[in-house]
Protein backbone atom coordinates (compact mmCIF):
# COMPACT_ATOMS: atom_id res chain seq x y z
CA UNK A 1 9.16 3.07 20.24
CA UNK A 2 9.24 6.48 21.44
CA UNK A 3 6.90 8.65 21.22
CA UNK A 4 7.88 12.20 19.15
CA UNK A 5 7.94 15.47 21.06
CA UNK A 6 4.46 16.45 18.61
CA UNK A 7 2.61 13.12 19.42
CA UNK A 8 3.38 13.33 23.86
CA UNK A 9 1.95 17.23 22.85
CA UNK A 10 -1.05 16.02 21.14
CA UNK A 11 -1.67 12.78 23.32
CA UNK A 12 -1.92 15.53 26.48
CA UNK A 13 -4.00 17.94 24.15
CA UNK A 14 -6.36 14.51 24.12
CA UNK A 15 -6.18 13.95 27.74
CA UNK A 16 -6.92 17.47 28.67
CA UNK A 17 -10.18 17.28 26.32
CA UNK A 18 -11.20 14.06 28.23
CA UNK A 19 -10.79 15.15 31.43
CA UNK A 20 -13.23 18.02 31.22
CA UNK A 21 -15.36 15.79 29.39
CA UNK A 22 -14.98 16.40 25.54
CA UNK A 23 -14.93 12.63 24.11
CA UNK A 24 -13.46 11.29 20.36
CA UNK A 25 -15.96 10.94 17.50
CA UNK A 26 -17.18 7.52 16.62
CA UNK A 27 -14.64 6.17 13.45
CA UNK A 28 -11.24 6.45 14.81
CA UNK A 29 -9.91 3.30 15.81
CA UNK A 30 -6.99 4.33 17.33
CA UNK A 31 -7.94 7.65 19.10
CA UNK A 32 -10.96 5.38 20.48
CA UNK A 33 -8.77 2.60 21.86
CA UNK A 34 -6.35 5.50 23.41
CA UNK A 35 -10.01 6.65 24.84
CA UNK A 36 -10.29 3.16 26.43
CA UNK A 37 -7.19 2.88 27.67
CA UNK A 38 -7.45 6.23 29.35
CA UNK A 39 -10.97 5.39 31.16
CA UNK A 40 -9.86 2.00 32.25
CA UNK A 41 -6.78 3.88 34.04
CA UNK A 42 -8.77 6.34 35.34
CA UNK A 43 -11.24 3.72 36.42
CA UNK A 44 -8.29 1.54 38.49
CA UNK A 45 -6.79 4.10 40.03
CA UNK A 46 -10.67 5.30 41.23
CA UNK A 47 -10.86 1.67 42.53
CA UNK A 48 -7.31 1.83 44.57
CA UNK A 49 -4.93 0.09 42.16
CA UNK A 50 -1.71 2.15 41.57
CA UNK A 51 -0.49 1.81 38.27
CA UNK A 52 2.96 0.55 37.63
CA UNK A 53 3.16 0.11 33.85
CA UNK A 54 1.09 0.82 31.14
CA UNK A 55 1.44 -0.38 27.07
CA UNK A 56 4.64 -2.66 28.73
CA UNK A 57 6.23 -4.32 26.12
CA UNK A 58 8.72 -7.28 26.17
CA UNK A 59 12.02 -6.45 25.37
CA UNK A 60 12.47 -9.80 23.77
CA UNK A 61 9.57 -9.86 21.56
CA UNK A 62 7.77 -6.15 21.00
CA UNK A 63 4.80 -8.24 19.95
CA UNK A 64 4.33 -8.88 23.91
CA UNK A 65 2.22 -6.47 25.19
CA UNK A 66 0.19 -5.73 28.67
CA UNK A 67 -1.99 -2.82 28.71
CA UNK A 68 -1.55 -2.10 32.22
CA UNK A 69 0.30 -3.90 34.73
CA UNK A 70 -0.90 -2.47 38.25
CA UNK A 71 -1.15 -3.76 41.89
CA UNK A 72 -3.65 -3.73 44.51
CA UNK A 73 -3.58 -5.29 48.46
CA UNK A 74 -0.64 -7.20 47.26
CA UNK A 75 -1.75 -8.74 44.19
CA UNK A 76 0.07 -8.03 40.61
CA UNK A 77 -2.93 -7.49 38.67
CA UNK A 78 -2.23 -7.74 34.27
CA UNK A 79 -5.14 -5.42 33.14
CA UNK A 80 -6.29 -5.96 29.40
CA UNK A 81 -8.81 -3.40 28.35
CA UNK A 82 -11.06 -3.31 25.01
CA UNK A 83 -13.05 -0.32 23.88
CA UNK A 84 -15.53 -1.11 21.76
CA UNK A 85 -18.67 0.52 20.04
CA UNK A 86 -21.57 -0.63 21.57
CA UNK A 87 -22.97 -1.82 18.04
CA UNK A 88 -19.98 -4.07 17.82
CA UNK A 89 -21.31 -7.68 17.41
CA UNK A 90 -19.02 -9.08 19.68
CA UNK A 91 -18.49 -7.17 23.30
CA UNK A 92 -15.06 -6.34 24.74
CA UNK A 93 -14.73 -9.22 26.89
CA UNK A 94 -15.83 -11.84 24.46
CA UNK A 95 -13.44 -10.38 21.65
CA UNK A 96 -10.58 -11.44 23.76
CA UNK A 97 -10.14 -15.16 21.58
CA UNK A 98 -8.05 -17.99 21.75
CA UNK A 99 -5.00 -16.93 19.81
CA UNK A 100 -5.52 -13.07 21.84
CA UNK A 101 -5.58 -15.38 25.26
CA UNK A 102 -2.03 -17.52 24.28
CA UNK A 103 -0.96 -13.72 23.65
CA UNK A 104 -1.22 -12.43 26.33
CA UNK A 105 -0.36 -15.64 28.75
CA UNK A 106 3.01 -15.31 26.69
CA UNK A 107 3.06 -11.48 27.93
CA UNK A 108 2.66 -11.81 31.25
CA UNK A 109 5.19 -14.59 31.92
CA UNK A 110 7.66 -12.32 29.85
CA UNK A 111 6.81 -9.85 32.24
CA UNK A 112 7.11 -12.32 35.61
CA UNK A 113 10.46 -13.70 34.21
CA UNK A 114 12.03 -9.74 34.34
CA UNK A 115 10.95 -8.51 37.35
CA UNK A 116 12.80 -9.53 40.69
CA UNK A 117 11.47 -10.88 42.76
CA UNK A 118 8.31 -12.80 41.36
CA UNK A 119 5.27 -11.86 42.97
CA UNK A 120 3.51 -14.76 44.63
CA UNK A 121 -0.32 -13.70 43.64
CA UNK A 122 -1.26 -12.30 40.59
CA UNK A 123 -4.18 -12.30 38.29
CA UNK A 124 -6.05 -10.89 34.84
CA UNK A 125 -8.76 -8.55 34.92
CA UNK A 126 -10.54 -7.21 31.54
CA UNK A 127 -11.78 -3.76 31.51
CA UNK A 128 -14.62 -3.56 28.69
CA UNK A 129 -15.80 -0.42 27.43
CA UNK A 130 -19.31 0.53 25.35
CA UNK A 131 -18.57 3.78 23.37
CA UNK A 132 -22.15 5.29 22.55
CA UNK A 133 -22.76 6.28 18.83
CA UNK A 134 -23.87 9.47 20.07
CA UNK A 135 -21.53 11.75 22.33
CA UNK A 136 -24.32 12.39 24.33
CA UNK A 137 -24.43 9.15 26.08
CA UNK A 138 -21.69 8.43 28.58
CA UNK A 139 -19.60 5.33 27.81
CA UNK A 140 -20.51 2.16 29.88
CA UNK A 141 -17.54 0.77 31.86
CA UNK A 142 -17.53 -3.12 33.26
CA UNK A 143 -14.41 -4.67 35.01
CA UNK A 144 -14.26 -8.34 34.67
CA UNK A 145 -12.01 -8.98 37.48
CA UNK A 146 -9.92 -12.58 38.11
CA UNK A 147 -10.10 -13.77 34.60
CA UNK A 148 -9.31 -17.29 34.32
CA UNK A 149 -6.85 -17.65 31.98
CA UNK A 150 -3.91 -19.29 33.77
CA UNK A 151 -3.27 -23.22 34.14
């Protein structure tokens, strides 16, 4: 789905705001996980990864998705990232269940089986982020690299 000439404006409105520090209120879902997604990029490409996708989505099934697909010393790495209030009951990395985990093995072999020619080493990280209830606490970032979740 493409994104309308008024939502790239207003996504880069958002971006701008975060990058000079101005961060979303606590409530929106949505504008929060965009949040995420934005620190966990920022965070990879701080770390050396360069970015090659991000929000890919199978062409086959648009249910498929991969946050971010990046690489780093050779390795495809399939990112998944979860923002999450800190008073959530359940952290980022532990909300990633069973049914989310066949999800996203079923993504990334969607995404091996287009590209030419198939990488020999890749792996899953998580990126989990703690959004503060107050805007005056900076956000807690952990990446959970090498994930087991292949066979």
């Amino acid at each position: 789905m493409a994104l309308t000439l008024r939502a790239r404006f207003k996504r880069l409105l958002e971006f701008t705001f975060w990058s000079f520090g101005k961060r979303p209120g606590i409530g929106n879902s949505s504008v929060s996980g965009r949040y995420g997604e934005w620190m966990g990029r920022k965070l990879l490409k701080s770390k050396g990864f360069s970015i090659k996708s991000t929000n890919w989505r199978s062409p086959k099934d648009r249910r498929l998705e991969i946050d971010v697909v990046c690489i780093k010393e050779g390795v495809l790495v399939f990112v998944e990232i979860r923002a999450r209030s800190e008073q959530a009951l359940v952290n980022g990395f532990h909300s990633i269940n069973i049914r989310k985990r066949k999800s996203l093995v079923r993504a990334f072999k969607a995404y091996l089986s287009e590209i030419k020619p198939s990488p020999e080493h890749y792996r899953f990280d998580v990126i989990e982020i703690d959004l503060p209830a107050t805007k005056d606490v900076k956000p807690r970032i952990f990446h959970h690299e090498n994930v087991a979740i292949f066979h």
